[in-house]
Protein backbone atom coordinates (compact mmCIF):
# COMPACT_ATOMS: atom_id res chain seq x y z
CA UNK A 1 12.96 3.69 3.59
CA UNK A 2 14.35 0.17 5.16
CA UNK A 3 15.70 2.30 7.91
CA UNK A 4 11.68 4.00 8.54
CA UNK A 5 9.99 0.41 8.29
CA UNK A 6 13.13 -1.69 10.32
CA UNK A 7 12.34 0.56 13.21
CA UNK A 8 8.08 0.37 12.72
CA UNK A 9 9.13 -3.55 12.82
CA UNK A 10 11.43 -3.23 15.96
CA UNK A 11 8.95 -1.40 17.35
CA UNK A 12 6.03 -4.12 16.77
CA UNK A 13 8.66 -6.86 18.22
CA UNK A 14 9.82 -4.84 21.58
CA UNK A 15 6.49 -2.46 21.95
CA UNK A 16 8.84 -0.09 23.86
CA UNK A 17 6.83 1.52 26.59
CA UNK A 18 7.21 5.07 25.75
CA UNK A 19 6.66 5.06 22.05
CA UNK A 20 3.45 5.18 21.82
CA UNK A 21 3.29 7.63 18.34
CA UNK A 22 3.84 4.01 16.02
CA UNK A 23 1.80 1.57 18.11
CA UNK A 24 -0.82 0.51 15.79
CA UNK A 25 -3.49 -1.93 16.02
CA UNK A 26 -3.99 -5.03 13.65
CA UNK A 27 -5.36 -4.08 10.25
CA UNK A 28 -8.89 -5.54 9.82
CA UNK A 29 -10.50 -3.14 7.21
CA UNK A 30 -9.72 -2.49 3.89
CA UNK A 31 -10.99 0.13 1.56
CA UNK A 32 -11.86 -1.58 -1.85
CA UNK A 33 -12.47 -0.51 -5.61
CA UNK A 34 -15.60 -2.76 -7.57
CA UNK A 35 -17.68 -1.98 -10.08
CA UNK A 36 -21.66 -2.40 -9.67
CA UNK A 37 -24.66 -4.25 -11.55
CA UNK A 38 -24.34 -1.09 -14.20
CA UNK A 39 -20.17 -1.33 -14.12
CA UNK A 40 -19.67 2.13 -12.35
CA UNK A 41 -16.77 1.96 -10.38
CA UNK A 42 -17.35 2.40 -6.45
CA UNK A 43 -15.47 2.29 -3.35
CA UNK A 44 -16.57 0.66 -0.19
CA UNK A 45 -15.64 -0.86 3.17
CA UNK A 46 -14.82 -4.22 4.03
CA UNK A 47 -13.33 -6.69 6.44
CA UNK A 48 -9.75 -7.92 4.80
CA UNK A 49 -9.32 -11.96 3.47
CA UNK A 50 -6.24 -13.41 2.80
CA UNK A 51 -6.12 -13.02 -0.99
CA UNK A 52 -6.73 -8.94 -1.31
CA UNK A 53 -6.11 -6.44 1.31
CA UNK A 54 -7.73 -3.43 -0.89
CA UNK A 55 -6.48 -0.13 -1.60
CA UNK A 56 -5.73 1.03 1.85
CA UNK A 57 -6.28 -1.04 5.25
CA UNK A 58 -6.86 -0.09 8.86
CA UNK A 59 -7.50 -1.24 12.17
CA UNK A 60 -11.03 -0.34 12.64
CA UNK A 61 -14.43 -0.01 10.55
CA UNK A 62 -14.08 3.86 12.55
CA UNK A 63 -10.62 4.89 11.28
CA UNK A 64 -11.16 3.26 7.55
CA UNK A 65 -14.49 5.56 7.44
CA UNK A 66 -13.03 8.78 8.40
CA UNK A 67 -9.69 8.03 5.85
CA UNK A 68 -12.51 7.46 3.19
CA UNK A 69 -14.54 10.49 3.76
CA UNK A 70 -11.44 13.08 3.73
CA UNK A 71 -10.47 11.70 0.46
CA UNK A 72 -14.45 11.89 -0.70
CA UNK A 73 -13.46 15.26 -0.23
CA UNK A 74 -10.01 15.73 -1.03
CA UNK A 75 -11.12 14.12 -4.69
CA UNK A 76 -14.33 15.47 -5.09
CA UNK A 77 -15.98 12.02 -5.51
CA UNK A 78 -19.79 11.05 -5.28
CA UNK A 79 -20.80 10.14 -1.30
CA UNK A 80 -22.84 7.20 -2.41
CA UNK A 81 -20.49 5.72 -4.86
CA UNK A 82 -18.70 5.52 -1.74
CA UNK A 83 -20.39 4.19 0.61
CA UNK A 84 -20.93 7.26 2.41
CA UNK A 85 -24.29 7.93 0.91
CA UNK A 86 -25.24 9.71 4.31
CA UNK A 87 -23.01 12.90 3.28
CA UNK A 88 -24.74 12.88 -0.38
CA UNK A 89 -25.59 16.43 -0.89
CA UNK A 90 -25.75 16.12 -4.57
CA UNK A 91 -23.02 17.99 -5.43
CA UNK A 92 -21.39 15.85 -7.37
CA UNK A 93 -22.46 14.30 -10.50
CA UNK A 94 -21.83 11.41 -11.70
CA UNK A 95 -19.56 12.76 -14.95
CA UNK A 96 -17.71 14.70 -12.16
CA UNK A 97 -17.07 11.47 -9.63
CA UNK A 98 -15.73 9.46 -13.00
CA UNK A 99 -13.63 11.81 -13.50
CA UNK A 100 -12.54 12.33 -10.19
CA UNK A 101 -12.61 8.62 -9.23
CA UNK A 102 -9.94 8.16 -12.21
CA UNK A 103 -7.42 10.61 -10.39
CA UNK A 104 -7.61 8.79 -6.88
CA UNK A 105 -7.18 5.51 -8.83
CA UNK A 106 -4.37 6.37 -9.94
CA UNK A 107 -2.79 7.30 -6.83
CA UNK A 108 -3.66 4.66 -4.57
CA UNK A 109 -3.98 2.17 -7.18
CA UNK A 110 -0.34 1.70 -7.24
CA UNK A 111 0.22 0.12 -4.09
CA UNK A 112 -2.17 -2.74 -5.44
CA UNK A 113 1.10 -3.83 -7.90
CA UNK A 114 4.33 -5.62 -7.07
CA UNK A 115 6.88 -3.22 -6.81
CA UNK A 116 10.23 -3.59 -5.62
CA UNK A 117 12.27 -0.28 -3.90
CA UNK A 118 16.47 -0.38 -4.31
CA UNK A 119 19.19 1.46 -2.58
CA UNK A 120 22.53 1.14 -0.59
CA UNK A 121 23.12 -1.63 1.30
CA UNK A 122 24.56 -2.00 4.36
CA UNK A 123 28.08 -1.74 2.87
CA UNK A 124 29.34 -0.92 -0.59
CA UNK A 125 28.89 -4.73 -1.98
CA UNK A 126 25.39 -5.56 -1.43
CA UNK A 127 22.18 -3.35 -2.04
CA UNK A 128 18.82 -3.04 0.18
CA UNK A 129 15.87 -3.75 -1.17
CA UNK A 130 11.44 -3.52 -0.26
CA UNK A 131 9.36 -5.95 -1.65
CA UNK A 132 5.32 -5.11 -2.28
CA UNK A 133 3.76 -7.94 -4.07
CA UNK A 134 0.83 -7.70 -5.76
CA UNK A 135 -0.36 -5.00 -3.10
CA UNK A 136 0.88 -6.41 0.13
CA UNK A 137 3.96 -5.41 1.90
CA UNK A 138 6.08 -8.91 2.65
CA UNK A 139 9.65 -7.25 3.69
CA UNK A 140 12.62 -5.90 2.78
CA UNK A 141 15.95 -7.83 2.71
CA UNK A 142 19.71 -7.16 1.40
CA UNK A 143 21.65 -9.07 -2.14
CA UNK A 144 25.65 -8.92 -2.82
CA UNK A 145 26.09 -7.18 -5.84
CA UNK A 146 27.77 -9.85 -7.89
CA UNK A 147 24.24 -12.24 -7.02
CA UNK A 148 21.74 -12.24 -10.36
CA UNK A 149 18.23 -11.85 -9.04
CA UNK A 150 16.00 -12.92 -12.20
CA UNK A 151 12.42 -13.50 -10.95
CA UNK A 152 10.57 -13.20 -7.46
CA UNK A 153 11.39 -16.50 -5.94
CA UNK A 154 15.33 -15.71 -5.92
CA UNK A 155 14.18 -12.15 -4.10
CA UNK A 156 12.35 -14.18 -1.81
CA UNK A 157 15.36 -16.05 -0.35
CA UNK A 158 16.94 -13.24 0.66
CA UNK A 159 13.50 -11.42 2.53
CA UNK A 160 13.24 -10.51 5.98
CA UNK A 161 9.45 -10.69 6.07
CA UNK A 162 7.58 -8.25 7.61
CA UNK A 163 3.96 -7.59 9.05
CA UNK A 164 1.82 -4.98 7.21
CA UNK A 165 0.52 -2.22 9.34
CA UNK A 166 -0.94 1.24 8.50
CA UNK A 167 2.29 2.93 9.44
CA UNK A 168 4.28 0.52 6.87
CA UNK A 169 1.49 1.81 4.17
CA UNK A 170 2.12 5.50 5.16
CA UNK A 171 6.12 4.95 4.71
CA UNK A 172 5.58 2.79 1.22
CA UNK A 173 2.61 5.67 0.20
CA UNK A 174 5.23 8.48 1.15
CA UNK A 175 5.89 11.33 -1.27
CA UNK A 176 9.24 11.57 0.30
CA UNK A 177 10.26 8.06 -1.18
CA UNK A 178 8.76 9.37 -4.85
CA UNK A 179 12.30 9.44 -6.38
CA UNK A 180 13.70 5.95 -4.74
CA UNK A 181 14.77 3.87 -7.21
CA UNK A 182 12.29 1.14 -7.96
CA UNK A 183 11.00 -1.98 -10.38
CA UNK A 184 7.64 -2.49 -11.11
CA UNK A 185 6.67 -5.92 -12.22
CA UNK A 186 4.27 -7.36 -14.54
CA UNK A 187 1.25 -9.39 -12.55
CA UNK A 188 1.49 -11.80 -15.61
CA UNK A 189 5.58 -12.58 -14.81
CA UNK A 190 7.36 -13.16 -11.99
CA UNK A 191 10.71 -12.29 -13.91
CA UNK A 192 12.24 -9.57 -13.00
CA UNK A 193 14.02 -6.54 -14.83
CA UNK A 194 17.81 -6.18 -13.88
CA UNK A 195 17.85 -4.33 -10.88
């Protein structure tokens, strides 16, 4: 995993001339969860702000649009609880798109928590580590094994920060990394479980 995003950030910091499969754009969109006047849950569009990026962001209204509508269909969800209402054939009810909505909330959900990835280090005395907090990728870094890491701030000293692009979500959102070892941390408490 650090190896897969310290090349996506080598890449952003050289923008080597014939790589062109990882050159992505800025993210400007996000894909967000809220819940209406009658608390049904919905998903929309939305430029990102500073404080929450949303479940999944993108460079362009286009590309956040089409991501949405394959996983209106992937998950069966309602079109217009979407923001899609255009594609609303009424083919799914509402008890279906709770249902449904619940499953694809729990997927991509996730990457909304702070949640921190460990491995090998770069030699057998230190360990690696990727740091999402609260839903926003800020880095990865390496600790000596005999260092006691008790809450975020410590991590922090040791972070390489990072820029958050859509191929850093793919990598973090990869099935691949499923069994990685990793911490996930309370929103309430910045202390952290022994790693």
């Amino acid at each position: 995993m650090v190896a897969s995003l310290l090349e996506e950030a080598e890449i952003k910091q050289h923008w080597p001339h014939y790589n062109y499969a990882q050159k992505s754009a800025i993210l400007r969109y996000g894909v967000y969860k809220y819940e209406d006047q009658n608390g049904e849950t919905r998903i929309g569009i939305n430029k990102i702000n500073s404080q929450y990026k949303g479940i999944m962001q993108f460079p362009s209204m286009h590309k956040a649009r089409v991501w949405l509508t394959e996983k209106v269909q992937e998950f069966q969800l309602n079109p217009t609880f979407c923001g899609l209402a255009v594609f609303d054939d009424n083919s799914i009810d509402l008890k279906t798109h709770k249902k449904n909505i619940k499953r694809f909330l729990a997927e991509y959900l996730s990457l909304e928590q702070t949640i921190i990835w460990y491995g090998n280090g770069r030699s057998k005395d230190e360990y690696s580590f990727v740091l999402m907090e609260k839903g926003v990728y800020k880095g990865f870094g390496f600790v000596d094994n005999d260092i006691q890491i008790t809450d975020l701030t410590i991590l922090n000293d040791y972070l390489i920060p990072q820029h958050d692009t859509i191929v850093v979500r793919k990598i973090l959102a990869s099935k691949k990394y499923n069994n990685l070892r990793k911490k996930v941390i309370d929103a309430k408490s910045q202390l952290l479980p022994q790693l």
